[in-house]
Protein backbone atom coordinates (compact mmCIF):
# COMPACT_ATOMS: atom_id res chain seq x y z
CA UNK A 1 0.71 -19.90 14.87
CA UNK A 2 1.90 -16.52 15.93
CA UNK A 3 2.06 -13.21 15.10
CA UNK A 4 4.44 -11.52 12.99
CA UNK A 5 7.25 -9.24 14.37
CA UNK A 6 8.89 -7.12 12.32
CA UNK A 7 12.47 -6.50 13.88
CA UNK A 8 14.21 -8.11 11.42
CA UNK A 9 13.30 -6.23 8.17
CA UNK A 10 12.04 -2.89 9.60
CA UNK A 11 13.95 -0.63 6.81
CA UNK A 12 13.03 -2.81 4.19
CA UNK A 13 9.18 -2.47 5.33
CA UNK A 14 9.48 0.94 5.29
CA UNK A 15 11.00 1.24 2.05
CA UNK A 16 9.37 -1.38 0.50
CA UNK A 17 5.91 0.03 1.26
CA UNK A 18 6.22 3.87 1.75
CA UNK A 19 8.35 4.05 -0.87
CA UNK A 20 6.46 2.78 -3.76
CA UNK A 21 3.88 3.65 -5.90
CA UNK A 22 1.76 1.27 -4.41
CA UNK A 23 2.65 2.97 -0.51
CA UNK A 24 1.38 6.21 -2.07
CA UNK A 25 -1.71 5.27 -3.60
CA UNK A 26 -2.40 3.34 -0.53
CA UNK A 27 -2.01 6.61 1.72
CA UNK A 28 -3.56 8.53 -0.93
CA UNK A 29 -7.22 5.90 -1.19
CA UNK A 30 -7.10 5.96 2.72
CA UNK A 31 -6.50 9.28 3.59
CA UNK A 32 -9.90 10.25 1.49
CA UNK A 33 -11.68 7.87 3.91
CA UNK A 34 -9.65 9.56 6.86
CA UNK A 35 -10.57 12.57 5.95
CA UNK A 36 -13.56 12.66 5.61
CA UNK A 37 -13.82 10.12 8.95
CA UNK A 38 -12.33 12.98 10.93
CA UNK A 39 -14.91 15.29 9.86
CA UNK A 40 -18.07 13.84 11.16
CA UNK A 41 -16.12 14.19 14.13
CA UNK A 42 -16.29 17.79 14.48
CA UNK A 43 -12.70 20.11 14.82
CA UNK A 44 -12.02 18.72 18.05
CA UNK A 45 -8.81 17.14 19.55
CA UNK A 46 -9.32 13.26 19.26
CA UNK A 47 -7.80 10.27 21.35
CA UNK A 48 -6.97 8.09 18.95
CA UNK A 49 -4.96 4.86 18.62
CA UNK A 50 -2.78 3.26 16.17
CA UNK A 51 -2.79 -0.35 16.60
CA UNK A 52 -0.06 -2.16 15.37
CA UNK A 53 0.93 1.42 13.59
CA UNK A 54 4.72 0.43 12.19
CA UNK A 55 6.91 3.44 11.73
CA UNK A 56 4.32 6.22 12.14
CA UNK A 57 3.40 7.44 8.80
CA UNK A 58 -0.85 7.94 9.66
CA UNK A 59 -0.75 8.37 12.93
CA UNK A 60 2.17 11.32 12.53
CA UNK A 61 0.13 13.09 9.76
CA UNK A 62 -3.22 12.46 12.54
CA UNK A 63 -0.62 14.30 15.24
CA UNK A 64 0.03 16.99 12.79
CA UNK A 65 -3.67 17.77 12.36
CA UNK A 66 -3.92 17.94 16.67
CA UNK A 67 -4.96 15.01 17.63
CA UNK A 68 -3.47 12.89 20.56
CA UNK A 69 -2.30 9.51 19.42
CA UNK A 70 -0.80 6.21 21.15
CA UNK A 71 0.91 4.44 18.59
CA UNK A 72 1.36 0.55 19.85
CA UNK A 73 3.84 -1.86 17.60
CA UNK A 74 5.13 -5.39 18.63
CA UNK A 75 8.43 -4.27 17.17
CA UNK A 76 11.30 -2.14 18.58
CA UNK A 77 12.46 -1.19 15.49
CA UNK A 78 9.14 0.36 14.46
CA UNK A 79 8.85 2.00 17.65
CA UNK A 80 11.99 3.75 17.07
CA UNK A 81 11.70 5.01 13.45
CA UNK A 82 7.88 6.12 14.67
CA UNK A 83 9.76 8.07 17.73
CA UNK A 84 12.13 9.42 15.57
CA UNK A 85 9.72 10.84 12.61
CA UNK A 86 7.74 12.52 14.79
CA UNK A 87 10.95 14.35 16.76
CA UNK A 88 11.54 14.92 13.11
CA UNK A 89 8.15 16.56 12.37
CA UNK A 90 7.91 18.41 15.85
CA UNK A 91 4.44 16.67 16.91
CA UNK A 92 6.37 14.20 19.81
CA UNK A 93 4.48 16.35 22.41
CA UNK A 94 0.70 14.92 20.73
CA UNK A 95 2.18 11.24 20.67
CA UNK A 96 2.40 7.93 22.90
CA UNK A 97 4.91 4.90 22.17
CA UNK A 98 4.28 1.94 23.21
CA UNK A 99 6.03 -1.76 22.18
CA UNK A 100 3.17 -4.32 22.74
CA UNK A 101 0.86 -6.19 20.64
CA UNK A 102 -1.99 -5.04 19.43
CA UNK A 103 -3.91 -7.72 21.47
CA UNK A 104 -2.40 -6.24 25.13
CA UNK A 105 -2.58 -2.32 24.30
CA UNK A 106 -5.67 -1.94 26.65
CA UNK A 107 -3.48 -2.38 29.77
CA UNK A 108 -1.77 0.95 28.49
CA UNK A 109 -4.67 2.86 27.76
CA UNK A 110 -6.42 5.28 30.69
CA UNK A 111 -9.61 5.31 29.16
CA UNK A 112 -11.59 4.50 25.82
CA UNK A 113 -10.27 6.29 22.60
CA UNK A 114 -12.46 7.76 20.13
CA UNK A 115 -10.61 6.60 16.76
CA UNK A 116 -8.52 3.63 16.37
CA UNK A 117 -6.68 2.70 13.50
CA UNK A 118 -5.96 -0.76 12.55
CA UNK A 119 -3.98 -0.78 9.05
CA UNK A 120 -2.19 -3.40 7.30
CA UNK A 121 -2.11 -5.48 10.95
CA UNK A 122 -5.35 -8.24 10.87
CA UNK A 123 -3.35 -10.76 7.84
CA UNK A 124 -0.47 -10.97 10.20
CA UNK A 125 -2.31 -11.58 13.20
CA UNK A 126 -3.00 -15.39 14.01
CA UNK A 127 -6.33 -14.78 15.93
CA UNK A 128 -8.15 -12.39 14.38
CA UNK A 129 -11.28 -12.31 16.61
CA UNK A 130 -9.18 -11.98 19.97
CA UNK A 131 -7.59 -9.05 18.31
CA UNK A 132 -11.22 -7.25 17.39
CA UNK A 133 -12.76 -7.87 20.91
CA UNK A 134 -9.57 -5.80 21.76
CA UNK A 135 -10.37 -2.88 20.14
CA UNK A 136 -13.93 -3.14 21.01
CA UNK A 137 -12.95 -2.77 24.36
CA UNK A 138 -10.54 -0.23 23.80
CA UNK A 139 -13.15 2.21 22.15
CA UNK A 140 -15.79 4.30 23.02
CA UNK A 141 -19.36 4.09 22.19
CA UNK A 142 -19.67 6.31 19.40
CA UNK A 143 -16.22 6.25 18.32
CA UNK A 144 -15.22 4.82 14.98
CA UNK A 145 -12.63 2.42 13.30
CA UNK A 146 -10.68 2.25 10.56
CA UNK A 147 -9.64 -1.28 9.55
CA UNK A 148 -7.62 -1.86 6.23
CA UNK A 149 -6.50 -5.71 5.48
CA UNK A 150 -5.31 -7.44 2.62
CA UNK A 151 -7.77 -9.09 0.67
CA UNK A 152 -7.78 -12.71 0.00
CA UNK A 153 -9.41 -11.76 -3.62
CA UNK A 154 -6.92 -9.69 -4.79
CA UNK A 155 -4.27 -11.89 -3.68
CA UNK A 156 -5.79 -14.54 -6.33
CA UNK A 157 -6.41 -12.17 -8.77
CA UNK A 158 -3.24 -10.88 -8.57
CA UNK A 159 -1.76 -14.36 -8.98
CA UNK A 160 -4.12 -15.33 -12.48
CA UNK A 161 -3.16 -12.05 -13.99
CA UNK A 162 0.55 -13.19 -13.88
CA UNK A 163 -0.70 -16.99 -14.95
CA UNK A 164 0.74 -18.34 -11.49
CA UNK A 165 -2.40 -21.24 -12.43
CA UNK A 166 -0.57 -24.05 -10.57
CA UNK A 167 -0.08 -21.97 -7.37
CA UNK A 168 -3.52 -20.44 -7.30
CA UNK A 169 -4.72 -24.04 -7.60
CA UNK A 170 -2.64 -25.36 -4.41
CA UNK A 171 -3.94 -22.82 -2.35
CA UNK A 172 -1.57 -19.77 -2.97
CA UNK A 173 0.55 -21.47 0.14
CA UNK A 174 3.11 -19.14 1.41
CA UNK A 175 6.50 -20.23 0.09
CA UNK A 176 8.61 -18.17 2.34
CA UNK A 177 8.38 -17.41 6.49
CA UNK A 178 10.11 -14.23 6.76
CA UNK A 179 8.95 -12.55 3.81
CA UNK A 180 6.82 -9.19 3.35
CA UNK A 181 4.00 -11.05 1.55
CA UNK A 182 1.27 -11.67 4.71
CA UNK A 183 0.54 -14.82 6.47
CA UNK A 184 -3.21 -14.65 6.82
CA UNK A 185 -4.82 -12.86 4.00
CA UNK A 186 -8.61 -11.97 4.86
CA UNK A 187 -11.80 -12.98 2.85
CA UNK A 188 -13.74 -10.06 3.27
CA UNK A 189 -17.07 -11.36 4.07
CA UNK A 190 -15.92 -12.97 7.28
CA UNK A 191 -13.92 -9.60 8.04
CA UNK A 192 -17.55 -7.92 7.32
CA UNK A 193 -19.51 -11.12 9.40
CA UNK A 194 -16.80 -10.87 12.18
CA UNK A 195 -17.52 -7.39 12.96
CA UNK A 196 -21.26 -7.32 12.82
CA UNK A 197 -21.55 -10.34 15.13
CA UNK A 198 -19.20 -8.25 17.34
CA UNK A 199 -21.50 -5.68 17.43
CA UNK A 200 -19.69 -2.94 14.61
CA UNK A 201 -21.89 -1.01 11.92
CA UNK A 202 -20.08 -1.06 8.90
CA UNK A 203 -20.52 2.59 7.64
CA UNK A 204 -17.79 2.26 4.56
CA UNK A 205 -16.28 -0.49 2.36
CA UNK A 206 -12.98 0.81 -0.20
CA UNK A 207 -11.07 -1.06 -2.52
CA UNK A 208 -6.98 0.21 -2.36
CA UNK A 209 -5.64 -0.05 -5.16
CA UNK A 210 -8.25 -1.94 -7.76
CA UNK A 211 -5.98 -1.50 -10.42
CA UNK A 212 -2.82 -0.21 -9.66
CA UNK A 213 -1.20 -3.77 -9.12
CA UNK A 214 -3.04 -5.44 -11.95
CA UNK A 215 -1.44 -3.45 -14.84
CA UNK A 216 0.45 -5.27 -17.28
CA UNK A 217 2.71 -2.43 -18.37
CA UNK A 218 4.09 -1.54 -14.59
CA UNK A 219 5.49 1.70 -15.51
CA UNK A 220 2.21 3.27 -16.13
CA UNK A 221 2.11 3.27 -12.07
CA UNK A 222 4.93 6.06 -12.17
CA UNK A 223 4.48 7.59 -15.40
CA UNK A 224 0.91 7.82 -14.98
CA UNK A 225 0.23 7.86 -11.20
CA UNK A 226 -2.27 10.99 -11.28
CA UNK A 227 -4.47 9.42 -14.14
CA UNK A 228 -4.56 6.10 -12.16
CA UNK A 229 -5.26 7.68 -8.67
CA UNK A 230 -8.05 9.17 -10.55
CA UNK A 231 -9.63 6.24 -11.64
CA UNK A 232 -9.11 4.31 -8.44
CA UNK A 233 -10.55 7.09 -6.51
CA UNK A 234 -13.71 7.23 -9.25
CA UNK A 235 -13.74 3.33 -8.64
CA UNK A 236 -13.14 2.30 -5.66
CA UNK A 237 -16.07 2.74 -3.84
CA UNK A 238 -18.06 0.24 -6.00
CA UNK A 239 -18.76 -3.08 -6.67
CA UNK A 240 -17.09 -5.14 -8.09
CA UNK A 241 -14.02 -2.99 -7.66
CA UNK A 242 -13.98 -2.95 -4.20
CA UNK A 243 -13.77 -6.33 -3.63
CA UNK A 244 -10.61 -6.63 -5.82
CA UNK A 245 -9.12 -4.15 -4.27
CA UNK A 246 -5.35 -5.48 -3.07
CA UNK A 247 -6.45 -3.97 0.10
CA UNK A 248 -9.96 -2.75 1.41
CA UNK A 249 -10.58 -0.50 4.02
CA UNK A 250 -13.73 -0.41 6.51
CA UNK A 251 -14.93 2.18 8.75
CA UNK A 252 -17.54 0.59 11.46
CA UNK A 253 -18.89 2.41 14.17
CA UNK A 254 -19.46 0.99 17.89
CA UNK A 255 -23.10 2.27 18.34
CA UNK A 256 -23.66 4.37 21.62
CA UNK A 257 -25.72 1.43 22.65
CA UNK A 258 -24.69 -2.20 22.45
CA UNK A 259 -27.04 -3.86 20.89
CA UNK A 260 -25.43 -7.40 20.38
CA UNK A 261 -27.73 -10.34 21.27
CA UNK A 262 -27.00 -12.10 24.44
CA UNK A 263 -27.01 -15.18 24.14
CA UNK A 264 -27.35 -16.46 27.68
């Protein structure tokens, strides 16, 4: 198993994701949760990292509000659109590039980061837990993460809802390698069970999008985009919604103290 580089099909990425309906209401769900994130913070500069952060849309818009932000990306071609959109929006001087894997950023870093952003990264990673005790280490105590990975649920939901029975039933197996469907899609209770044995306190749970990609009439996401942001943003916070959410986000915080159990 290994982990998936992008290179190939960076513009379609890009396009495919950002410049959807579904890219939008994605950004719009997770930017409430950023938001408001940032604020227990306080108004000062943060260090913040952007594991495995693609072409730079959050951690450009997180530049543009002042903080400092390494961006890390195992592909080239990410790196470079990243680079490029933020010469673009004049905030290059508040931003760090660097091509690695998630899972080797620490080597780059000069000390612990306050905020790091992991979005879209864990269902394409082969070892999930390797890439956690990363981060760990790569944050401070007291700092805070943002984690948003594509949920097992949904991708079965998703998959009765168009009466793709036979699939579901063989395991929803992944019919194409280099494809922009994910590799590893994430049960969320053993994203949630991963991260409190590591030590994280989950502070938030979201669902992203809960019904945007269920609808059966798929131009009510354009036509009526502002209705359906706000019902997903009414929703999305709750049971059982969250956990159908195509995506769910989770803000954890490393407590100032560790208080894992040693096991020695």
């Amino acid at each position: 198993m290994q982990d998936r580089n992008f290179d190939d099909i960076a513009e379609k990425f890009t396009r495919n994701i950002y410049g959807t309906t579904k890219g939008q209401l994605r950004q719009a769900i997770l930017w409430q949760d950023l938001d408001a994130l940032l604020a227990t913070f306080g108004s000062r500069p943060l260090r913040i990292l952007d594991a495995g952060g693609g072409a730079g849309q959050t951690a450009i818009q997180m530049a543009e509000r002042g903080h400092h932000v390494t961006l890390c990306d195992l592909s080239a071609a990410m790196i470079a659109q990243a680079e490029q959109a933020a010469r673009d929006k004049g905030v290059s001087r508040n931003m760090h590039f660097v091509q690695c894997a998630a899972q080797d950023i620490a080597q780059h870093l000069e000390s612990p980061v306050d905020l790091i952003l992991f979005h879209a990264v864990l269902e394409w990673v082969a070892e999930p837990q390797a890439v956690l005790r990363t981060l760990w280490s790569a944050l401070r105590p007291g700092g805070a993460l943002s984690l948003m990975f594509y949920n097992a649920n949904g991708l079965l939901m998703h998959n009765m809802v168009a009466g793709n029975l036979e699939y579901v039933q063989a395991g929803m197996p992944k019919k194409k390698k280099r494809t922009l469907s994910p590799d590893y899609p994430r049960d969320p209770q053993r994203v949630y069970r991963c991260l409190e044995e590591m030590g994280w306190r989950i502070t938030g749970k979201t669902g992203v999008r809960v019904f945007h990609d269920y609808l059966r009439e798929k131009h009510q996401q354009r036509e009526k985009y502002d209705d359906l942001l706000a019902l997903e943003t009414r929703y999305c916070r709750q049971e059982p919604w969250v956990s159908l959410g195509r995506y769910i986000h989770v803000t954890a915080l490393k407590p100032q103290v560790d208080t894992r159990i040693n096991d020695e």
